[in-house]
PDB file of N, CA and C in Angstrom:
ATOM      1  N   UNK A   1     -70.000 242.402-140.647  1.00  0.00           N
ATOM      2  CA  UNK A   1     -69.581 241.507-139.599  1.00  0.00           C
ATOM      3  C   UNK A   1     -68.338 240.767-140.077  1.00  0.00           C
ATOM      4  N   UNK A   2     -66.996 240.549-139.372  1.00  0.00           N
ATOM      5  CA  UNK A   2     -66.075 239.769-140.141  1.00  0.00           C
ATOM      6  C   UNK A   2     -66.132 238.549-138.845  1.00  0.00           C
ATOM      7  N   UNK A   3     -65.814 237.594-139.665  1.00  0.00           N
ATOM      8  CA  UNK A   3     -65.980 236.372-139.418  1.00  0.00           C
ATOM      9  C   UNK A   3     -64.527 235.467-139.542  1.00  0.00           C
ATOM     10  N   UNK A   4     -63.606 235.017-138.874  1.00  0.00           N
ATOM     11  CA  UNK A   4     -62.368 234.513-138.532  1.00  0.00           C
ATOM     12  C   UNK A   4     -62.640 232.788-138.357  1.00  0.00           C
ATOM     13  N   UNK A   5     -62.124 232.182-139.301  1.00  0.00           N
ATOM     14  CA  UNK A   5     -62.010 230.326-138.972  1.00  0.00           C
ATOM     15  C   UNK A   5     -61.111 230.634-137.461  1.00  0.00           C
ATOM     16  N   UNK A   6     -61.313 229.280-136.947  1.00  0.00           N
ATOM     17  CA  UNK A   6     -60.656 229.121-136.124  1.00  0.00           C
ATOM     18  C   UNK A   6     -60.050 227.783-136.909  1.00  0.00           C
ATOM     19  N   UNK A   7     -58.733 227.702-136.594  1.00  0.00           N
ATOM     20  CA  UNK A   7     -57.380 226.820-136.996  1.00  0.00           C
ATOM     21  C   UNK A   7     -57.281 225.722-135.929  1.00  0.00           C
ATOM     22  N   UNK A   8     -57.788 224.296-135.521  1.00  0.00           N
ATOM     23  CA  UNK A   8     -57.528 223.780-133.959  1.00  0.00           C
ATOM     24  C   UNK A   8     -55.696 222.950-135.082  1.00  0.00           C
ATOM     25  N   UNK A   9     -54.815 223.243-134.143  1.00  0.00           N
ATOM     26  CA  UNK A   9     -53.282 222.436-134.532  1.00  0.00           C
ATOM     27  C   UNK A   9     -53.762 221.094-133.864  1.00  0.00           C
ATOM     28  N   UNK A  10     -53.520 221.104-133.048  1.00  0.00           N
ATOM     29  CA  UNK A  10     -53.822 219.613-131.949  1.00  0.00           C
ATOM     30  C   UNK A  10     -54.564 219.428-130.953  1.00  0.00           C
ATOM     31  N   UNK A  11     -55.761 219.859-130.969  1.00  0.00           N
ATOM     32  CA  UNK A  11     -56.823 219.974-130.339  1.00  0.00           C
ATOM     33  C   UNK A  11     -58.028 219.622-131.168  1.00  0.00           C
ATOM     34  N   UNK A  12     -58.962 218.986-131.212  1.00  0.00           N
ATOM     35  CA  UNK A  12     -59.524 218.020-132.049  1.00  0.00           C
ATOM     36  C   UNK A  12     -61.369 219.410-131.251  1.00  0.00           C
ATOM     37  N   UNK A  13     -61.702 219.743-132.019  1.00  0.00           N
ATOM     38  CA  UNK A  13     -63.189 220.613-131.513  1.00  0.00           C
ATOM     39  C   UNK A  13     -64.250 219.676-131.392  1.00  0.00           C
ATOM     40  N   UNK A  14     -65.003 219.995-130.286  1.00  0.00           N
ATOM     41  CA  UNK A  14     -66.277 219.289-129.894  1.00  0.00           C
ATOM     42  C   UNK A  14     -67.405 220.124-130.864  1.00  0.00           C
ATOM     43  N   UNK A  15     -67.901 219.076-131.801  1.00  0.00           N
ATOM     44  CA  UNK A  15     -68.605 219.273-132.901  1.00  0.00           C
ATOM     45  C   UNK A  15     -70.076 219.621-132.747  1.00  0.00           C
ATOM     46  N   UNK A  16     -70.075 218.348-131.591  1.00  0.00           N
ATOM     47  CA  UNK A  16     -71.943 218.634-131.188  1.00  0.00           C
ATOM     48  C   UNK A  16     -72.208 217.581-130.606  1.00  0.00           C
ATOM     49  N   UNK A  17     -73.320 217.190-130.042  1.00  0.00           N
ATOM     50  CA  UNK A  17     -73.499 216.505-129.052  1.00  0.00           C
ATOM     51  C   UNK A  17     -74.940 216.241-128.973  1.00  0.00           C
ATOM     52  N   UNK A  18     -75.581 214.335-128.591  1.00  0.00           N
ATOM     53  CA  UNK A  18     -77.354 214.544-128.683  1.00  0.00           C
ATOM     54  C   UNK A  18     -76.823 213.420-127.457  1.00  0.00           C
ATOM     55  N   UNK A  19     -78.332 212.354-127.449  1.00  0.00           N
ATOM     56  CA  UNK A  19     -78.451 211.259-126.633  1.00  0.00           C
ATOM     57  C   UNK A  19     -77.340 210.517-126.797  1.00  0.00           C
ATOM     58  N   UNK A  20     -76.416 210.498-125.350  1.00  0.00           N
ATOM     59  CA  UNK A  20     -75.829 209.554-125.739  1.00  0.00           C
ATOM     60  C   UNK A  20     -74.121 209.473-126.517  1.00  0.00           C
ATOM     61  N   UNK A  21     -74.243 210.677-127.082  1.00  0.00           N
ATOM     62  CA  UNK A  21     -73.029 210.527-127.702  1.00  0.00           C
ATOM     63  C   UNK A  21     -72.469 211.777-127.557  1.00  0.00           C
ATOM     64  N   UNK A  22     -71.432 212.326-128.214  1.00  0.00           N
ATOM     65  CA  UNK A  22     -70.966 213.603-128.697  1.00  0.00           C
ATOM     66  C   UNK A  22     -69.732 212.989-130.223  1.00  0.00           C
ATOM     67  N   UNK A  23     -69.931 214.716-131.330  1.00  0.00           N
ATOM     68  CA  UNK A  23     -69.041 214.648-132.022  1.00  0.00           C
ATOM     69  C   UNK A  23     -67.988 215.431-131.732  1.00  0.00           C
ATOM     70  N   UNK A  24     -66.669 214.549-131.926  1.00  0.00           N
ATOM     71  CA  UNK A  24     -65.402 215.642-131.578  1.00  0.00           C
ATOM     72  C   UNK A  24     -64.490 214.883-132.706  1.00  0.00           C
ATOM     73  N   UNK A  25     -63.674 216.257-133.355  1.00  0.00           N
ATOM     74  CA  UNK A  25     -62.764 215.644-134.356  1.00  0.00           C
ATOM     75  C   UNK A  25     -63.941 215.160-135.609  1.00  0.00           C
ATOM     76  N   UNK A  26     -65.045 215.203-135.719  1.00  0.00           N
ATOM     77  CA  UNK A  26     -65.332 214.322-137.010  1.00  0.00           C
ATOM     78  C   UNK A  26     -65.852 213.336-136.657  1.00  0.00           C
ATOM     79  N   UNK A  27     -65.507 212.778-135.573  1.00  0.00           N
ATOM     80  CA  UNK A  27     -66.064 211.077-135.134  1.00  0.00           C
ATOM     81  C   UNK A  27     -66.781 211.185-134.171  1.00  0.00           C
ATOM     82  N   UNK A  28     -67.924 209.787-134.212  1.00  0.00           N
ATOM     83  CA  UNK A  28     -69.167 209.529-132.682  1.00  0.00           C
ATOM     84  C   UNK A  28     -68.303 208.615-131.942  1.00  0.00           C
ATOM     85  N   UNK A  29     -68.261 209.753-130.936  1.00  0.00           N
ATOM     86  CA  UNK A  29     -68.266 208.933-129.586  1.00  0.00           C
ATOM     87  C   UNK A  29     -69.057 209.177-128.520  1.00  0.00           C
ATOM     88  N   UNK A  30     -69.766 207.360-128.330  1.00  0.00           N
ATOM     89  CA  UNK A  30     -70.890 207.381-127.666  1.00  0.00           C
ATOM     90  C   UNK A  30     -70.485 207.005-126.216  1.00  0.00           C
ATOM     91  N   UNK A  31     -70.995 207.420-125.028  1.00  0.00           N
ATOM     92  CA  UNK A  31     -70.751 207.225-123.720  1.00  0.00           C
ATOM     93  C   UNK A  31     -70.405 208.646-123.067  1.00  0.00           C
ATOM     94  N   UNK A  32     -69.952 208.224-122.200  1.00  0.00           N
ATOM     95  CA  UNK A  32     -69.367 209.031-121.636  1.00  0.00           C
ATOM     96  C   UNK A  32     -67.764 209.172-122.478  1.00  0.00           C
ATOM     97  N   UNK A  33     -67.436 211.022-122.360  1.00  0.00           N
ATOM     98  CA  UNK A  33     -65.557 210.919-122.860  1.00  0.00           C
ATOM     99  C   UNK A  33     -65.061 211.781-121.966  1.00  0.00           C
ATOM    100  N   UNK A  34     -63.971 212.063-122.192  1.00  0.00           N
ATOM    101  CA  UNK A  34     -62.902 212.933-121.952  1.00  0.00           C
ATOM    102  C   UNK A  34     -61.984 213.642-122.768  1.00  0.00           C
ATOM    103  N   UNK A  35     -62.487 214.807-122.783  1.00  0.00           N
ATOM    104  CA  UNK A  35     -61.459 215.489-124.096  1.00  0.00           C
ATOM    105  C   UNK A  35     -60.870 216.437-123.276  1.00  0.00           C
ATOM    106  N   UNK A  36     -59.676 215.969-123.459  1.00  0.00           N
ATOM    107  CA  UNK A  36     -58.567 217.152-122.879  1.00  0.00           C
ATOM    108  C   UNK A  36     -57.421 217.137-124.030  1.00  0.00           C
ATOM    109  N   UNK A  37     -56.130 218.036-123.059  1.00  0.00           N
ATOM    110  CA  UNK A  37     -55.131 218.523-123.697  1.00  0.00           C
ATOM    111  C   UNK A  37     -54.109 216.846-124.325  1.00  0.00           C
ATOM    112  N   UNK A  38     -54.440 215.700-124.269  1.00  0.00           N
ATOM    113  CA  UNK A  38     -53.873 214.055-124.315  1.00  0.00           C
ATOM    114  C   UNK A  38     -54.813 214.039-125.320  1.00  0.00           C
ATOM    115  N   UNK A  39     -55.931 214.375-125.515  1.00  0.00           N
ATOM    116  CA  UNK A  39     -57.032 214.283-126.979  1.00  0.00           C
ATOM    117  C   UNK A  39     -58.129 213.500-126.210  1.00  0.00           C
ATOM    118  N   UNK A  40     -58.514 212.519-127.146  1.00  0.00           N
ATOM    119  CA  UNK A  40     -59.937 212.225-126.606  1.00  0.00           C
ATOM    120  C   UNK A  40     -60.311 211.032-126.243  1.00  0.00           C
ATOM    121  N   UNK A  41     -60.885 210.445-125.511  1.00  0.00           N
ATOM    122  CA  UNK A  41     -60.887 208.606-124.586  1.00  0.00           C
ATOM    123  C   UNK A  41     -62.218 208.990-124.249  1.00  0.00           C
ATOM    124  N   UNK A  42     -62.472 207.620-124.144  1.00  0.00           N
ATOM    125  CA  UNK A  42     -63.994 207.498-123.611  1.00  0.00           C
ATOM    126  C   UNK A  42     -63.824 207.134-122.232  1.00  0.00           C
ATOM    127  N   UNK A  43     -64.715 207.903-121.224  1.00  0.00           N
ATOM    128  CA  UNK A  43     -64.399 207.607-119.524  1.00  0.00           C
ATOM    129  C   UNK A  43     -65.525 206.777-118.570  1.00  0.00           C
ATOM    130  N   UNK A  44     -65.134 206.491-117.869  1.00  0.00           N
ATOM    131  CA  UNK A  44     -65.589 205.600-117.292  1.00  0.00           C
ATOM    132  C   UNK A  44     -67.223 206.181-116.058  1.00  0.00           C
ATOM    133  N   UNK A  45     -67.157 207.413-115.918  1.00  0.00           N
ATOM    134  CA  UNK A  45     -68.260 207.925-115.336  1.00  0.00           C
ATOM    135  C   UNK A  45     -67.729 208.295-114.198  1.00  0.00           C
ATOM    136  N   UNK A  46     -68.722 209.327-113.063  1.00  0.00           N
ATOM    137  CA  UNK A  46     -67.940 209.889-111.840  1.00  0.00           C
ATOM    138  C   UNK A  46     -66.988 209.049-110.949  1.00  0.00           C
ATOM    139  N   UNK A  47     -67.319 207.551-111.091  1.00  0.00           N
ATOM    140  CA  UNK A  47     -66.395 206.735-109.877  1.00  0.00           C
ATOM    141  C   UNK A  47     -64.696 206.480-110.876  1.00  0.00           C
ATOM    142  N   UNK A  48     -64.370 207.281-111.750  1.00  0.00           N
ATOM    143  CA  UNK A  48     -63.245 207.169-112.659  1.00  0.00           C
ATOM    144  C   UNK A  48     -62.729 208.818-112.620  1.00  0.00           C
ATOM    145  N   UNK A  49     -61.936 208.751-111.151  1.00  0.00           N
ATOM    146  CA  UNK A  49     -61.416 209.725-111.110  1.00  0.00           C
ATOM    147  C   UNK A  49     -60.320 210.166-111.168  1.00  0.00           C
ATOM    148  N   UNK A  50     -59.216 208.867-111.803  1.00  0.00           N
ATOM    149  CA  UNK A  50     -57.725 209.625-111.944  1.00  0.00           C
ATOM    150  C   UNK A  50     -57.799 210.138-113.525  1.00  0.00           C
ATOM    151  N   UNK A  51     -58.505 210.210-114.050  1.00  0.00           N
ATOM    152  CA  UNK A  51     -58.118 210.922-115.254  1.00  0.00           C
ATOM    153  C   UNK A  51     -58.867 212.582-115.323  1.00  0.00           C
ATOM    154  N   UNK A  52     -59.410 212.618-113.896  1.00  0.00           N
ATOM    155  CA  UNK A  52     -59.529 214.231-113.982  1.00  0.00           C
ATOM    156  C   UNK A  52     -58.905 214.866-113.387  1.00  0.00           C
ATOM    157  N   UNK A  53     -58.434 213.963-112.257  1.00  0.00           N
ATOM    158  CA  UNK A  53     -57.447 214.523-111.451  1.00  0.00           C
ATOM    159  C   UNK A  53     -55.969 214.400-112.469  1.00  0.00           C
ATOM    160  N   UNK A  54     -55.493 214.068-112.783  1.00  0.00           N
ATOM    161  CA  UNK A  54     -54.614 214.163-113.878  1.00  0.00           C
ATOM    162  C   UNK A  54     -54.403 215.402-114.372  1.00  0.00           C
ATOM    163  N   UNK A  55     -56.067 216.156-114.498  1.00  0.00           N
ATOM    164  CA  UNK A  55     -55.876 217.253-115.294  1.00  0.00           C
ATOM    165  C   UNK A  55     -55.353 219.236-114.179  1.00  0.00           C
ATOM    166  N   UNK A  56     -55.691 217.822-113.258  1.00  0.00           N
ATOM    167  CA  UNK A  56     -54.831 219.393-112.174  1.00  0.00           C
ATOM    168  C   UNK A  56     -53.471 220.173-112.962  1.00  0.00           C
ATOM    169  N   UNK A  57     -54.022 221.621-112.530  1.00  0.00           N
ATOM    170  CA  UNK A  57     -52.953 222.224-113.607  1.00  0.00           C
ATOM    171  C   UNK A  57     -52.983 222.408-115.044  1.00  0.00           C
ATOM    172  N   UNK A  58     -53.593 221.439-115.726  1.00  0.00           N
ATOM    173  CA  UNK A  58     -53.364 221.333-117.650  1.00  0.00           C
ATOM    174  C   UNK A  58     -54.933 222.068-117.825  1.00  0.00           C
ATOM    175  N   UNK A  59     -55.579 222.147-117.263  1.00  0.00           N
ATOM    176  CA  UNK A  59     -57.357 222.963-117.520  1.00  0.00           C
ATOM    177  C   UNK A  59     -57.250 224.821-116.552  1.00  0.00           C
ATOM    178  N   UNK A  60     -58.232 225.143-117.799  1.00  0.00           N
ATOM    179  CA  UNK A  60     -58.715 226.195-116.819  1.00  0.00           C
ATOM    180  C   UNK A  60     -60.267 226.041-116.739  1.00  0.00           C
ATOM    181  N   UNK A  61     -60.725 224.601-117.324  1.00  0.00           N
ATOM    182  CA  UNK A  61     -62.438 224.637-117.249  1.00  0.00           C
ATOM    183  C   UNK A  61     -62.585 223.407-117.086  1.00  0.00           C
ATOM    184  N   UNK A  62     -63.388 222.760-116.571  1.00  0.00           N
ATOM    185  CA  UNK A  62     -63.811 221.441-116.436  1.00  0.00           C
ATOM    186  C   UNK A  62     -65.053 221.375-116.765  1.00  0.00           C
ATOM    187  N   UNK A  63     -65.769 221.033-117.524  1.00  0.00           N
ATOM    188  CA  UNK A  63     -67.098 220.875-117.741  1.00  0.00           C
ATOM    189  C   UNK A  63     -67.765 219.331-117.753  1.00  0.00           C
ATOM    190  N   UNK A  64     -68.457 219.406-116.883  1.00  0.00           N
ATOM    191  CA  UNK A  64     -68.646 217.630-116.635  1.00  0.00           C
ATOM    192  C   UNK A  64     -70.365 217.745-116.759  1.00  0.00           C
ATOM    193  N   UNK A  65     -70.722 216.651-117.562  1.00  0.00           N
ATOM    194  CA  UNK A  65     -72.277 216.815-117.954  1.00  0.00           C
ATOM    195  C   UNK A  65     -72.248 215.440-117.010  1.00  0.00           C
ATOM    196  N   UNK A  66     -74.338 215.888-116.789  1.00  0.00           N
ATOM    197  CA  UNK A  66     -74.871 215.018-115.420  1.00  0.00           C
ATOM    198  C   UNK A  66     -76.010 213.942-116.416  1.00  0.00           C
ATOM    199  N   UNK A  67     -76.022 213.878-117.955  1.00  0.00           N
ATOM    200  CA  UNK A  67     -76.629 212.852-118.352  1.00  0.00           C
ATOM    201  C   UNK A  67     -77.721 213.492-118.253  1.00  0.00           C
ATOM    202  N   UNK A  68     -79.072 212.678-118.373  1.00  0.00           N
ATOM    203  CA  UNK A  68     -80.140 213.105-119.202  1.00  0.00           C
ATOM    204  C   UNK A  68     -80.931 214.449-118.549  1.00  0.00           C
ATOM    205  N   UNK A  69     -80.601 214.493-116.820  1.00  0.00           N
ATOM    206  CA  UNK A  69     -81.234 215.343-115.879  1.00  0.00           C
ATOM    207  C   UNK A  69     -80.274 216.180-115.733  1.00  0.00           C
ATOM    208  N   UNK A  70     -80.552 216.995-115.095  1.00  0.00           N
ATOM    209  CA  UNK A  70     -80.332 218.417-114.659  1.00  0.00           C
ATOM    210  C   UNK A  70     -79.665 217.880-113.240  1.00  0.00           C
ATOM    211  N   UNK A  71     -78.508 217.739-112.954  1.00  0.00           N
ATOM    212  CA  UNK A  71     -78.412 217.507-111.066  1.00  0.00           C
ATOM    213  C   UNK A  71     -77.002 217.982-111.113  1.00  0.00           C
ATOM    214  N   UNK A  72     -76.696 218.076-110.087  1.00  0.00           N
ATOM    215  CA  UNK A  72     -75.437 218.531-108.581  1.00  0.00           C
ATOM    216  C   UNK A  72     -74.858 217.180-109.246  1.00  0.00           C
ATOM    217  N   UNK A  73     -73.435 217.630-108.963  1.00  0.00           N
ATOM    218  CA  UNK A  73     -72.393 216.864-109.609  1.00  0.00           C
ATOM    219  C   UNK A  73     -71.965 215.643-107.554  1.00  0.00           C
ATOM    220  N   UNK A  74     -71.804 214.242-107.428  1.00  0.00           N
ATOM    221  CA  UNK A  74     -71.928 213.995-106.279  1.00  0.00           C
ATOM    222  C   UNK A  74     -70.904 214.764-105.558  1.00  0.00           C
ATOM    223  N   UNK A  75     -71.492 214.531-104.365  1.00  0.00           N
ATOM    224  CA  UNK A  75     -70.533 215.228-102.974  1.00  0.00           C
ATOM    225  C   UNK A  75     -68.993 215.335-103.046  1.00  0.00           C
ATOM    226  N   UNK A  76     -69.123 213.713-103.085  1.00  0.00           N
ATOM    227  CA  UNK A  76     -67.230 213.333-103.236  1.00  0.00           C
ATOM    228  C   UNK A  76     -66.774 213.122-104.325  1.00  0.00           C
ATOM    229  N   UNK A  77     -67.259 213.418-105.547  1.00  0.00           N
ATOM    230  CA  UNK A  77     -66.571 213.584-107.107  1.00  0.00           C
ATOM    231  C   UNK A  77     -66.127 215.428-106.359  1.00  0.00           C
ATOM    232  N   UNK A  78     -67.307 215.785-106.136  1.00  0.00           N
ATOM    233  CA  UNK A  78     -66.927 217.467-106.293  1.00  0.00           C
ATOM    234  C   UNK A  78     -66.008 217.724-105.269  1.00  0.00           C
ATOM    235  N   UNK A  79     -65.893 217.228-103.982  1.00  0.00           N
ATOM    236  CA  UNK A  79     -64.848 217.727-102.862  1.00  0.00           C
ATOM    237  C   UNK A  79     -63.745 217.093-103.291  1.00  0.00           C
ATOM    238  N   UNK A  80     -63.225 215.828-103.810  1.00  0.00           N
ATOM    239  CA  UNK A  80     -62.167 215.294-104.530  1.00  0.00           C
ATOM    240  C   UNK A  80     -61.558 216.479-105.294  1.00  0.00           C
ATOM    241  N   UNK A  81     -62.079 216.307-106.331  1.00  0.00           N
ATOM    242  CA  UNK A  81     -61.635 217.895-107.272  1.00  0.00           C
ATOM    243  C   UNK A  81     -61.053 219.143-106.587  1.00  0.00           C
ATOM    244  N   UNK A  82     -61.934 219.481-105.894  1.00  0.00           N
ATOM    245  CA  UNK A  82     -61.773 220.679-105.510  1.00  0.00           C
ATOM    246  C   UNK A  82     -60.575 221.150-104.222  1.00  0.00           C
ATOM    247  N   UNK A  83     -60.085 219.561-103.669  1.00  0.00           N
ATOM    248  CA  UNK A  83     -59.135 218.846-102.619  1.00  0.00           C
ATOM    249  C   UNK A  83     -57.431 219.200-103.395  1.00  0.00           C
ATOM    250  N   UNK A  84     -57.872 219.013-104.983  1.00  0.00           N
ATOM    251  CA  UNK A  84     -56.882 218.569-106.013  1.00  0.00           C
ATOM    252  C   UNK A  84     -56.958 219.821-106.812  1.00  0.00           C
ATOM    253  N   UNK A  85     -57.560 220.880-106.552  1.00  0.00           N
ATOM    254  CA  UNK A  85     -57.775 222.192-107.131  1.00  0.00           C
ATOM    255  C   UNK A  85     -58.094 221.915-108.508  1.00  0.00           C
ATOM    256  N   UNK A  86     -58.949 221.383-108.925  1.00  0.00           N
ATOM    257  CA  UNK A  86     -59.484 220.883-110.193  1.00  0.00           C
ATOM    258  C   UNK A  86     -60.920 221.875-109.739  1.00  0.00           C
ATOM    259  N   UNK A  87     -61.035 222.644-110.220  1.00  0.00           N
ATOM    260  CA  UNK A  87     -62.188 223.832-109.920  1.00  0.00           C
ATOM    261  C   UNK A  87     -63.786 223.261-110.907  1.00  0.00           C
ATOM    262  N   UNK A  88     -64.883 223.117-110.334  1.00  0.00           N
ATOM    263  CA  UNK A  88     -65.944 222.654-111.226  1.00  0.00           C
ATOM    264  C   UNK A  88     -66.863 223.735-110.859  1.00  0.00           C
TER     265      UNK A  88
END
């Protein structure tokens, strides 16, 4: 089996993730974040939507976690996005 490091230049890797927090880069950050192609901020939750819309264009994935349950991302977070071609 050959096995290849991956090299991140300026992109900081999401390390892992439990209650509450995630590791990215080496460091806990607890809350909610945002790691994109600007690096990494802690966000404010679905009613904090110019910093995804921001990402119109700079993503080809959006992955947005719903917290401790399993649910549908809301109505108007998801038609917003999808208004702004931010694809979820």
């Amino acid at each position: 089996m050959r096995l290849n490091e991956v090299v991140f230049t300026d992109a900081k890797p999401v390390e892992g993730y439990g209650p509450g927090f995630f590791r990215i880069g080496g460091e806990v950050v607890h809350g909610p974040v945002l790691a994109g192609p600007q690096g990494t901020r802690t966000w404010a939750g679905f009613d904090d939507t110019a910093p995804l819309l921001a990402l119109a264009g700079q993503v080809d994935v959006l992955f947005l976690g719903t917290g401790a349950e399993i649910a549908h991302l809301p109505d108007n977070l998801r038609e917003t996005l999808e208004e702004a071609g931010v694809g979820v």
